[in-house]
Protein backbone atom coordinates (compact mmCIF):
# COMPACT_ATOMS: atom_id res chain seq x y z
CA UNK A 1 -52.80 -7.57 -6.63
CA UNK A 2 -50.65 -5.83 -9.17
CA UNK A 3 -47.18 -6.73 -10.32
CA UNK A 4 -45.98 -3.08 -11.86
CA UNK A 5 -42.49 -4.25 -12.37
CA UNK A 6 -43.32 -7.76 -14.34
CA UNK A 7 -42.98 -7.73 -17.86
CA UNK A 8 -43.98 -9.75 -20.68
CA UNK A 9 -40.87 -11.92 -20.17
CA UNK A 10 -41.10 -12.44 -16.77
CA UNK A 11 -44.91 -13.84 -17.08
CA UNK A 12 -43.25 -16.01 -20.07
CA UNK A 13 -40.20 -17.25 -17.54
CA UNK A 14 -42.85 -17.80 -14.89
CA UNK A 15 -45.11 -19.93 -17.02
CA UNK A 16 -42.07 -21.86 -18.40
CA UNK A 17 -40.76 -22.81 -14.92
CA UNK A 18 -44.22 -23.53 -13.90
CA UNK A 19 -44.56 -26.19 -16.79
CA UNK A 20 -40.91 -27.71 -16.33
CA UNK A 21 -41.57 -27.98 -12.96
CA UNK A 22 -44.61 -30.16 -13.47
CA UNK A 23 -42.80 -31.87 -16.09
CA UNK A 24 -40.02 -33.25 -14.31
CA UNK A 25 -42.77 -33.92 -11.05
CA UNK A 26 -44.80 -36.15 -13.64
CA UNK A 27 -41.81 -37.92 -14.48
CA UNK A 28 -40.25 -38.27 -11.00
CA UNK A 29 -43.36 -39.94 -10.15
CA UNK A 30 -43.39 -42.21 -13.42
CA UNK A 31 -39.66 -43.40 -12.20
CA UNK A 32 -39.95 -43.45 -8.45
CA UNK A 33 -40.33 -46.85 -7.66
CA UNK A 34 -37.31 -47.81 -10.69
CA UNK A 35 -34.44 -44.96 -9.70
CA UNK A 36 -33.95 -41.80 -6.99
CA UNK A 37 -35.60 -38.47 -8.96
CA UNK A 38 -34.06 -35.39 -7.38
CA UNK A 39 -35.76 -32.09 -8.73
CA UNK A 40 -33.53 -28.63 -8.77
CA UNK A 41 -34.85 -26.10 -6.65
CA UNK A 42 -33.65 -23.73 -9.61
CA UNK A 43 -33.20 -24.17 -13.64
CA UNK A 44 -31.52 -21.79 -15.96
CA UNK A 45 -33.51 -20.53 -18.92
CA UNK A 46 -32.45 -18.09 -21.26
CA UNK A 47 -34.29 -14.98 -22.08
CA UNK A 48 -34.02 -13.27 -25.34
CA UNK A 49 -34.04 -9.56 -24.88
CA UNK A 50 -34.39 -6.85 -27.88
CA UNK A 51 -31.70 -4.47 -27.29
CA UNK A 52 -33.45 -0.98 -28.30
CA UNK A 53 -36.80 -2.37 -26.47
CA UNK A 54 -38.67 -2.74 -29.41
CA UNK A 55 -38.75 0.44 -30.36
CA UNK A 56 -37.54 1.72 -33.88
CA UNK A 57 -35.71 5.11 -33.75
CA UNK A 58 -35.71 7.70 -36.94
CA UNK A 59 -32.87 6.65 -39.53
CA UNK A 60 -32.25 3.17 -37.82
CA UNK A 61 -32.55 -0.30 -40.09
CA UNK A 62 -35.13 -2.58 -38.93
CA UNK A 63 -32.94 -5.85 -37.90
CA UNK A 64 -32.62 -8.28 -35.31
CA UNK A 65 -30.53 -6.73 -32.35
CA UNK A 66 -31.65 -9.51 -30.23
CA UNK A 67 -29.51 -10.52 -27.61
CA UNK A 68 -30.05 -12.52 -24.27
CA UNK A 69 -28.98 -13.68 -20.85
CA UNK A 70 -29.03 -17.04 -18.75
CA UNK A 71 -31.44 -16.85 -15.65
CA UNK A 72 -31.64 -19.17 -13.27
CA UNK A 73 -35.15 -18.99 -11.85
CA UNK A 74 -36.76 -20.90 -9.29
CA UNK A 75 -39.16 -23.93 -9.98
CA UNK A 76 -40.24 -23.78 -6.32
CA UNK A 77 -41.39 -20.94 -4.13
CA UNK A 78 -42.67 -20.39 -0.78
CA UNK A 79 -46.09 -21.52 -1.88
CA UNK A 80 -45.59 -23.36 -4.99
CA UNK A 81 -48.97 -23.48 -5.93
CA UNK A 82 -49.18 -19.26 -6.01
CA UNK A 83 -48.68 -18.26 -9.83
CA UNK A 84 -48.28 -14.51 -8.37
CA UNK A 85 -45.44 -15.61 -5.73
CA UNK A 86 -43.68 -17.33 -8.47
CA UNK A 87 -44.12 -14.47 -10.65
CA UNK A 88 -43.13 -12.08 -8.18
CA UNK A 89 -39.84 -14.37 -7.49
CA UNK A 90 -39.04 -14.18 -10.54
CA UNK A 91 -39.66 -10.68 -12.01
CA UNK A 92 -37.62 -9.69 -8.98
CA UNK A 93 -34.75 -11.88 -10.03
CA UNK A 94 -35.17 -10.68 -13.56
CA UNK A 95 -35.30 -7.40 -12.81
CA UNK A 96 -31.64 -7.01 -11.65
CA UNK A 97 -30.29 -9.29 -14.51
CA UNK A 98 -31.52 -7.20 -17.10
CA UNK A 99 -29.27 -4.36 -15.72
CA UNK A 100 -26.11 -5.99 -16.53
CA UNK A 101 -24.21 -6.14 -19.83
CA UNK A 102 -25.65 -9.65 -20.65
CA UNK A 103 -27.84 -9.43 -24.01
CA UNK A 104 -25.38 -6.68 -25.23
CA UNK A 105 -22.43 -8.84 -24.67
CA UNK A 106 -24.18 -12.13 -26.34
CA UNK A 107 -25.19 -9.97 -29.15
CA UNK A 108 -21.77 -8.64 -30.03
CA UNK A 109 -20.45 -12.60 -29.75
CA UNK A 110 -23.15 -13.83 -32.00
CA UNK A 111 -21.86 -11.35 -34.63
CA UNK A 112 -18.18 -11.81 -34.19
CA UNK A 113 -19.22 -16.21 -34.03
CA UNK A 114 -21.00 -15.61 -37.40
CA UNK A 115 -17.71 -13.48 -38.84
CA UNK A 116 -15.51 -16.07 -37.94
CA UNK A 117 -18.09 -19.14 -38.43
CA UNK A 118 -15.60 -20.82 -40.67
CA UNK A 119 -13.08 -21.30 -37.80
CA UNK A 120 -16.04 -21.13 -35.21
CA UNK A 121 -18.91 -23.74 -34.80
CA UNK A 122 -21.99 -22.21 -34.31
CA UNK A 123 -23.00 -25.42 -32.70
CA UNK A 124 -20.18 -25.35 -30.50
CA UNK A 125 -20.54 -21.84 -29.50
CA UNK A 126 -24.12 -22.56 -28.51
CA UNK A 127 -23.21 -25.13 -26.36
CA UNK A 128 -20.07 -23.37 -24.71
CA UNK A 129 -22.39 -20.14 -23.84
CA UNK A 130 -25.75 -21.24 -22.70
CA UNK A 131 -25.00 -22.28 -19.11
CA UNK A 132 -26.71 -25.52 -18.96
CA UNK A 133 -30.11 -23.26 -20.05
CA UNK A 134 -32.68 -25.72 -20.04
CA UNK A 135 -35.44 -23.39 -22.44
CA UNK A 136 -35.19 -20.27 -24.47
């Protein structure tokens, strides 16, 4: 079975999940008998994307135009134990969020955040923009 559309990033979001999935089952099981564990059917992770896709074009700088966007992926799928349904879930997911504006717009507010970092807390501006992402 082939997965033409998956990229590097969505095997790295599907393996993620995966893990915090069985993370927070290990755990649940640790505190059942002490407190009531609900698990999320869905987590947001962000995903950093290079803007020119990697590729270096004649007369351009090598830098870091790395930008990103918040995905909320699933940590359970029709059969959970299927690494290619939960890659396929995901890549599908991921497919239509990298068509929108996201990593360009982060990009352009991590520059103008580290312009104005004297007035603007890099700490705070992580915290006010990574919708409750729970990995990078």
């Amino acid at each position: 079975m082939s997965f033409p559309q998956a990229t590097i990033n969505d095997v790295a979001v599907a393996m993620v999940s995966h893990a915090i999935k069985c993370q927070l089952e290990y755990h649940a099981a640790i505190l059942d008998n002490e407190f009531e564990v609900h698990i999320p059917g869905e987590v947001n992770i962000t995903v950093p994307v290079h803007l020119s896709g990697g590729i270096l074009r004649q007369g351009e700088q090598l830098g870091n135009k790395i930008g990103g966007f918040v995905s909320s992926v699933p940590l359970s799928c029709k059969d959970q134990d299927d690494p290619r349904e939960r890659l396929r879930s995901i890549s599908r997911r991921m497919q239509l969020e990298k068509k929108l504006p996201s990593p360009l717009i982060s990009w352009h507010l991590a520059r103008i955040i580290v312009q104005f970092s004297e007035y603007v807390s890099p700490q705070w501006a992580l915290r006010a923009f990574n919708a409750k992402s729970v990995a990078v």
